[in-house]
Protein backbone atom coordinates (compact mmCIF):
# COMPACT_ATOMS: atom_id res chain seq x y z
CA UNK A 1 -80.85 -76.71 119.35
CA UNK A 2 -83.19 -73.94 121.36
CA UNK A 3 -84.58 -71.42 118.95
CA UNK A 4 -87.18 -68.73 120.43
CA UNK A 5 -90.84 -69.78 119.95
CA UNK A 6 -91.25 -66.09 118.19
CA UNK A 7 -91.03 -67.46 114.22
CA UNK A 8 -90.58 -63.36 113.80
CA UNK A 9 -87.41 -63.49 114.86
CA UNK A 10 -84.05 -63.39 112.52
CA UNK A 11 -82.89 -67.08 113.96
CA UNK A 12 -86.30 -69.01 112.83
CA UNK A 13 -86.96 -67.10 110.20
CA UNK A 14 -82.93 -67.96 109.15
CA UNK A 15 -83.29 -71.38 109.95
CA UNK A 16 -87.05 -71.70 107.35
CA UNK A 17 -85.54 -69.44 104.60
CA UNK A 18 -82.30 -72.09 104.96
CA UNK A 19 -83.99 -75.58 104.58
CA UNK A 20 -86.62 -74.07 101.54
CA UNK A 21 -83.10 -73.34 100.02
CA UNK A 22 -81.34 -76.27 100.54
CA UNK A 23 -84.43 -78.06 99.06
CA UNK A 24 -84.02 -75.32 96.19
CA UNK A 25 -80.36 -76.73 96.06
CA UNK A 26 -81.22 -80.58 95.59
CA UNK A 27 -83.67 -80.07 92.69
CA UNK A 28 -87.62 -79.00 94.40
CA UNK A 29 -89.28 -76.34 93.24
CA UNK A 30 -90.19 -73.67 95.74
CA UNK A 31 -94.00 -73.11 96.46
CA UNK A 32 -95.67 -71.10 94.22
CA UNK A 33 -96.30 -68.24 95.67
CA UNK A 34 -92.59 -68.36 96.60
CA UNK A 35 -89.62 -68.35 94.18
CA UNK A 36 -85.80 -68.89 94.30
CA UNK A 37 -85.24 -65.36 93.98
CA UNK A 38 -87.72 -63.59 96.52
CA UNK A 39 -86.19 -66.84 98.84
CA UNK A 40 -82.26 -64.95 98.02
CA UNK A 41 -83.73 -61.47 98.88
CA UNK A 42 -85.49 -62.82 102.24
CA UNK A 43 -81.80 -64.48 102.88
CA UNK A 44 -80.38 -60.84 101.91
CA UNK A 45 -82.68 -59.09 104.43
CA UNK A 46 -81.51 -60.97 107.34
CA UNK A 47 -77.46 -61.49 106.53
CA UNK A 48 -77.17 -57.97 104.15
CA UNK A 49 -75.13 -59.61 101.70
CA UNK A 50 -76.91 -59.80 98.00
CA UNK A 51 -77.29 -63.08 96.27
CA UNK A 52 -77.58 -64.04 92.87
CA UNK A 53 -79.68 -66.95 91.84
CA UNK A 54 -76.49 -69.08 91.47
CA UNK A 55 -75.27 -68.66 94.86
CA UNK A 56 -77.70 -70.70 96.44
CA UNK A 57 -74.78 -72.53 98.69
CA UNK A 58 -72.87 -69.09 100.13
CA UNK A 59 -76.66 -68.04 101.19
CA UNK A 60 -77.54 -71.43 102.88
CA UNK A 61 -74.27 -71.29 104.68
CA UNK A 62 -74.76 -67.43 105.80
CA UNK A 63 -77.82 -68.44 107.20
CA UNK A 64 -76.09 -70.79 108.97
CA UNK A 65 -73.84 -68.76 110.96
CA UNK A 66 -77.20 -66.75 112.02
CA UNK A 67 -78.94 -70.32 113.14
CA UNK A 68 -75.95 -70.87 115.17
CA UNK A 69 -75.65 -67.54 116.21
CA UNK A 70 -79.11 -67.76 118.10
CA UNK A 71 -78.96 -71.10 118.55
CA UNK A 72 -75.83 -70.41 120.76
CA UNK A 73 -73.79 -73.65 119.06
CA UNK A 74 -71.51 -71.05 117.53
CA UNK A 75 -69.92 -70.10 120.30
């Protein structure tokens, strides 16, 4: 797996939002400056689809399809 260096980018940024929220998924809190919900809108900013709290699973596997989409394994 090659992501760019640039954590700016959509595909790093995809890949962090995606493993805070699959530790969201399993039971850990989120830091505290950070929350499940601003987590779903930072996951809404880079796939435009809106989440709801509950949907924690469709938004870890949206980001997905970005990871993979930069990462080139979705080809």
């Amino acid at each position: 797996m090659t992501l760019t260096s640039d954590p700016r980018s959509d595909g790093v940024q995809a890949a962090f939002i995606k493993a805070h929220l699959k530790m969201c998924a399993v039971g850990m809190n989120p830091p505290r400056p950070l929350t499940k919900t601003k987590l779903l809108i930072k996951a809404t900013n880079l796939t435009g689809l809106n989440y709801k709290r509950t949907e924690i699973t469709q938004a870890i596997a949206d980001l997905q399809i970005i990871v993979d989409h930069y990462t080139g394994e979705g080809q």
